[in-house]
N, C-alpha and C. Protein backbone atom coordinates (compact mmCIF):
# COMPACT_ATOMS: atom_id res chain seq x y z
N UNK A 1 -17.87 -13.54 -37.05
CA UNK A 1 -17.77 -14.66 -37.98
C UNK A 1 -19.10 -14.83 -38.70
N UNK A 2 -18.90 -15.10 -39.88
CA UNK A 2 -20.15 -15.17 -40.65
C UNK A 2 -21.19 -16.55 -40.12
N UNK A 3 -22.62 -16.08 -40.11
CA UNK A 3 -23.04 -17.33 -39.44
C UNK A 3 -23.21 -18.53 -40.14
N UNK A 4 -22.83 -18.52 -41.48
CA UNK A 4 -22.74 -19.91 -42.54
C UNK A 4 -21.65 -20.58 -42.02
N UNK A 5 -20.76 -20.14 -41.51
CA UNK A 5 -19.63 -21.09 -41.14
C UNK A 5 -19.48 -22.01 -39.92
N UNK A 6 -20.96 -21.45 -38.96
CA UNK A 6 -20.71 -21.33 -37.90
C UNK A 6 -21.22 -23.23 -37.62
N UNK A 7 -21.53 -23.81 -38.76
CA UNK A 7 -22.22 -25.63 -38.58
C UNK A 7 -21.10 -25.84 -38.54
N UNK A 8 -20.11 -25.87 -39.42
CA UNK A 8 -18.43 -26.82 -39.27
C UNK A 8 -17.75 -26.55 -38.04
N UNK A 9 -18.06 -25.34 -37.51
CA UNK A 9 -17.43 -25.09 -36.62
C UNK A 9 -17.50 -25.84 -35.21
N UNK A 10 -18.75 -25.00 -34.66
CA UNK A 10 -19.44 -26.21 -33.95
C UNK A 10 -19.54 -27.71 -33.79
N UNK A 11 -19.96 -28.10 -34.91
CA UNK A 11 -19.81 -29.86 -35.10
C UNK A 11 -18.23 -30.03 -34.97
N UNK A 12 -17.52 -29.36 -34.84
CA UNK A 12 -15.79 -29.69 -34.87
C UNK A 12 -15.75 -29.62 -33.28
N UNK A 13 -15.95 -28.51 -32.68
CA UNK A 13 -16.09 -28.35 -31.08
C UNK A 13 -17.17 -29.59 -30.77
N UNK A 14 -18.26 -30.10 -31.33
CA UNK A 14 -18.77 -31.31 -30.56
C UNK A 14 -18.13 -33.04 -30.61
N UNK A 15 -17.32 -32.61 -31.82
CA UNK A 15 -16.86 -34.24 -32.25
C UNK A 15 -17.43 -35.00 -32.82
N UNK A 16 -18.61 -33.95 -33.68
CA UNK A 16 -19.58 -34.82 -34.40
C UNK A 16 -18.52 -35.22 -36.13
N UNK A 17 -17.84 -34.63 -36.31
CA UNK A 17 -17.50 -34.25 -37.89
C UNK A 17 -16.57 -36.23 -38.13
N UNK A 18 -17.10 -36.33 -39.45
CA UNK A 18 -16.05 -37.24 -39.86
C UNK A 18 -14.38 -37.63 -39.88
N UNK A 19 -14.28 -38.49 -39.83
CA UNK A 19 -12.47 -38.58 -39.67
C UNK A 19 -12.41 -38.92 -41.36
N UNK A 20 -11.31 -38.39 -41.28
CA UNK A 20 -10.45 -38.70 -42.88
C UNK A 20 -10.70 -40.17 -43.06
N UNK A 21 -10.37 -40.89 -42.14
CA UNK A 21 -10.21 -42.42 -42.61
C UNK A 21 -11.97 -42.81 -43.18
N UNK A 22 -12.88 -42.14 -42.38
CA UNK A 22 -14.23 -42.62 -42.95
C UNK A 22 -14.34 -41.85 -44.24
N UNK A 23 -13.90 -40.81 -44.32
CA UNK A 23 -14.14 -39.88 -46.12
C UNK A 23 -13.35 -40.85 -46.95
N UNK A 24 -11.96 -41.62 -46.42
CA UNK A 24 -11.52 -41.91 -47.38
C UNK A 24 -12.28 -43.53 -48.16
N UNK A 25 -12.97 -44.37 -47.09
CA UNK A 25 -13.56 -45.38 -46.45
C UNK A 25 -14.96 -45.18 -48.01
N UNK A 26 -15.73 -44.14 -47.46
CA UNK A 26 -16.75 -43.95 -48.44
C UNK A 26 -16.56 -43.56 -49.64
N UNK A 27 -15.63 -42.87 -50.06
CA UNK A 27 -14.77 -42.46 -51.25
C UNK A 27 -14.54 -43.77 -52.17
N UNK A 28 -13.78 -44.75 -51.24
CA UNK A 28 -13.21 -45.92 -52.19
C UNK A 28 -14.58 -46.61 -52.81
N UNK A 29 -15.26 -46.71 -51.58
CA UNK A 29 -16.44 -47.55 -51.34
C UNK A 29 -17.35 -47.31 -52.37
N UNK A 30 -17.64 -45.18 -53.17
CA UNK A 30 -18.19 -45.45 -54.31
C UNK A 30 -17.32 -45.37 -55.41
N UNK A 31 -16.44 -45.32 -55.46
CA UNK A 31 -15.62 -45.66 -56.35
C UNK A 31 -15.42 -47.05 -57.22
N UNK A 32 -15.49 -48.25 -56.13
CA UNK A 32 -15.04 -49.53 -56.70
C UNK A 32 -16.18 -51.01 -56.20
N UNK A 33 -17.50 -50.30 -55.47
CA UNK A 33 -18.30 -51.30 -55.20
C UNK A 33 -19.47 -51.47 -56.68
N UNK A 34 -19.57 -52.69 -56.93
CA UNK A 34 -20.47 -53.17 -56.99
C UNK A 34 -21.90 -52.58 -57.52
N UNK A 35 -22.40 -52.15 -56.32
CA UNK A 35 -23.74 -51.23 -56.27
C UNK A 35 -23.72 -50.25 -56.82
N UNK A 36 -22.68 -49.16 -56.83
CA UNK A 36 -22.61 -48.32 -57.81
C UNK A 36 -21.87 -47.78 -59.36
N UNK A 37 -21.46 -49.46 -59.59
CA UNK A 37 -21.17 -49.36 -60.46
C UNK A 37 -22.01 -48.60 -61.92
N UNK A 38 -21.36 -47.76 -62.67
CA UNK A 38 -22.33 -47.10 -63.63
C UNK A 38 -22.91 -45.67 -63.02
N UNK A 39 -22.92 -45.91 -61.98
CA UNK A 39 -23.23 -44.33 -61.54
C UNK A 39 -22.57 -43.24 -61.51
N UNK A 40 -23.19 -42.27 -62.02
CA UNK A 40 -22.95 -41.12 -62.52
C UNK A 40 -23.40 -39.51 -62.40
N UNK A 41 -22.78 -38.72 -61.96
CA UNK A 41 -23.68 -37.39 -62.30
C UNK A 41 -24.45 -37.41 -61.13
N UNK A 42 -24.05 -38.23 -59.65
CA UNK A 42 -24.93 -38.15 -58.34
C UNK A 42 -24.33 -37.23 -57.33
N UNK A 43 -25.05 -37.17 -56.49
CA UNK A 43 -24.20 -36.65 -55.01
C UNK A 43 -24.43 -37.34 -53.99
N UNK A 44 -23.48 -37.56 -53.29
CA UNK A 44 -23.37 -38.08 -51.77
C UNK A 44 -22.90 -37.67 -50.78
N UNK A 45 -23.18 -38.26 -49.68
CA UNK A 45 -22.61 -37.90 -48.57
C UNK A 45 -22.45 -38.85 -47.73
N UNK A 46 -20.88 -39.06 -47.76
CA UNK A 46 -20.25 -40.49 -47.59
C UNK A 46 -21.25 -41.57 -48.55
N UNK A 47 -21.76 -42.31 -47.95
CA UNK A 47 -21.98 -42.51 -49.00
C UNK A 47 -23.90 -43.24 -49.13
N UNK A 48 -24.31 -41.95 -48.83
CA UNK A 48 -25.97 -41.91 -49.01
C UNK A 48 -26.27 -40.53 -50.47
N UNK A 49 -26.98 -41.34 -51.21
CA UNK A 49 -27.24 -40.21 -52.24
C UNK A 49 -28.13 -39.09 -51.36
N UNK A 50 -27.96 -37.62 -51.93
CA UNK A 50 -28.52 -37.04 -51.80
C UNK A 50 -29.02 -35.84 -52.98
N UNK A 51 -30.00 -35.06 -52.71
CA UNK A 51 -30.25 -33.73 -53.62
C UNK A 51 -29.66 -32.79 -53.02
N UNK A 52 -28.46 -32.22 -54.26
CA UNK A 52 -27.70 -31.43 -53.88
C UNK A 52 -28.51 -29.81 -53.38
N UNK A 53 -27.92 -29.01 -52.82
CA UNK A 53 -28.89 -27.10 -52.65
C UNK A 53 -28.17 -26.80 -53.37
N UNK A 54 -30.07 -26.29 -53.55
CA UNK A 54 -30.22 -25.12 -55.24
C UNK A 54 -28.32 -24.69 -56.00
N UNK A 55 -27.93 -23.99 -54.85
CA UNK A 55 -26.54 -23.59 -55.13
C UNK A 55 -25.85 -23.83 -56.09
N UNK A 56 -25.81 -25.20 -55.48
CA UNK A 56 -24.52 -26.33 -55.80
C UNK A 56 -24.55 -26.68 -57.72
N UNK A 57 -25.98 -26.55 -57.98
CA UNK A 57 -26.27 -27.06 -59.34
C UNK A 57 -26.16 -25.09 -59.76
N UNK A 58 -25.92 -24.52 -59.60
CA UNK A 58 -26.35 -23.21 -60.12
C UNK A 58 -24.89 -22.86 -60.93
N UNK A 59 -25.29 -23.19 -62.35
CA UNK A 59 -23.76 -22.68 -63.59
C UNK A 59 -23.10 -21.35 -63.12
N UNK A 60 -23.64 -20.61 -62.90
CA UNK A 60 -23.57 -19.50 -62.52
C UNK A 60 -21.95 -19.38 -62.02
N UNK A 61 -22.65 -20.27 -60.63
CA UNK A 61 -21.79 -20.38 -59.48
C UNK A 61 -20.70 -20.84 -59.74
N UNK A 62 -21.17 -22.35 -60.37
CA UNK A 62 -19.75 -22.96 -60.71
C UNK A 62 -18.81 -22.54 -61.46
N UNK A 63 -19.43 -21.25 -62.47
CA UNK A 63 -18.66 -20.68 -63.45
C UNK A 63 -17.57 -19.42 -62.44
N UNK A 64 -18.06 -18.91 -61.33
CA UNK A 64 -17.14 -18.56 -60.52
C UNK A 64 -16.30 -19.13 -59.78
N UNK A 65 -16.39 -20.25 -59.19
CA UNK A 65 -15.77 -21.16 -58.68
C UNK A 65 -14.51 -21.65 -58.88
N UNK A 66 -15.04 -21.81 -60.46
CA UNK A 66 -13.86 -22.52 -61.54
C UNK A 66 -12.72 -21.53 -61.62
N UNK A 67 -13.38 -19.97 -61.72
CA UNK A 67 -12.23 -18.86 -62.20
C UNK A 67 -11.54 -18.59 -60.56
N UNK A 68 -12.47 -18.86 -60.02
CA UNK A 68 -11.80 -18.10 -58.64
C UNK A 68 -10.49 -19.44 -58.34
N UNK A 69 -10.53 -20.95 -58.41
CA UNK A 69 -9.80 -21.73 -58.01
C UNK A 69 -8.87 -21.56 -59.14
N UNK A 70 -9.34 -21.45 -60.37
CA UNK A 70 -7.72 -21.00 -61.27
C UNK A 70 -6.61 -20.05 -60.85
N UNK A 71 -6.99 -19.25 -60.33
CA UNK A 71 -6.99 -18.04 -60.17
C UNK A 71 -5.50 -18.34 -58.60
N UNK A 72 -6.89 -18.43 -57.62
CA UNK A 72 -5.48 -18.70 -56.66
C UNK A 72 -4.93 -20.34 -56.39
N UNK A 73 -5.18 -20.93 -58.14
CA UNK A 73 -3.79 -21.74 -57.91
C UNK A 73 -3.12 -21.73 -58.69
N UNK A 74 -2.83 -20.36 -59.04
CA UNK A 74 -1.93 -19.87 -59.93
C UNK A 74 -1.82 -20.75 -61.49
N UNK A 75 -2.67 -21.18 -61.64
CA UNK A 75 -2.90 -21.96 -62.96
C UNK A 75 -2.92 -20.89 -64.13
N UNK A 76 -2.49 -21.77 -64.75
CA UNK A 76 -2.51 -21.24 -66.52
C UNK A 76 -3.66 -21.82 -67.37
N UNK A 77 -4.03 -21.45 -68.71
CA UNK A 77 -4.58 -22.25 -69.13
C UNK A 77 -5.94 -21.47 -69.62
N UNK A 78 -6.83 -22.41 -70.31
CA UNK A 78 -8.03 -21.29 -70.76
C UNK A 78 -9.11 -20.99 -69.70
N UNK A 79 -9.00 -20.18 -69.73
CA UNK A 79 -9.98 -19.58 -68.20
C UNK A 79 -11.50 -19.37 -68.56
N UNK A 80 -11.44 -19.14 -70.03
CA UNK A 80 -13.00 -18.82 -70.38
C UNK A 80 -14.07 -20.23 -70.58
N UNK A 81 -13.38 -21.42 -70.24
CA UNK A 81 -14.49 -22.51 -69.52
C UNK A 81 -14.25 -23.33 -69.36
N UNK A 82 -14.90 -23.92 -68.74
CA UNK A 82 -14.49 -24.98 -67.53
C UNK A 82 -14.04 -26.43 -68.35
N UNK A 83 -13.39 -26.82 -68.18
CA UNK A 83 -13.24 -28.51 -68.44
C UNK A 83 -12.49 -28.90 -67.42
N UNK A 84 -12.27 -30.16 -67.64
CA UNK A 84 -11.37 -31.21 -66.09
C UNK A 84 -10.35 -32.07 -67.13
């Protein structure tokens, strides 16, 4: 097994990992509070900002990402760039 996979894994065998009800909990939470109203263009986790890795911001990547999830979800549509 590749050893990048091997944190989810583990933290799943310790019982450290989040329950759905708290993802969904912090989800709403920046969605419709108050405090973050206006915010934009951040990252979190649940719900502490953080700086995303190098990765994550890399066009590159996301420009594969985008084709690879078109791709196997059988989507149609213009493939040569990204919009939502």
């Amino acid at each position: 097994m590749n050893e990048r996979y091997q944190y989810p894994r583990v933290c799943s065998l310790l019982g450290v990992t989040k329950t759905p009800l708290l993802s969904a909990q912090a989800l709403y939470y920046l969605g419709v509070s108050e405090e973050r109203k206006g915010v934009n263009g951040k990252s979190f986790n649940f719900t502490t900002e953080e700086i995303p890795a190098p990765h994550a911001l890399d066009p590159i990547v996301a420009e594969k990402l985008w084709h690879t999830s078109l791709e196997m979800g059988g989507l149609q549509g213009d493939t040569n760039t990204m919009s939502i």
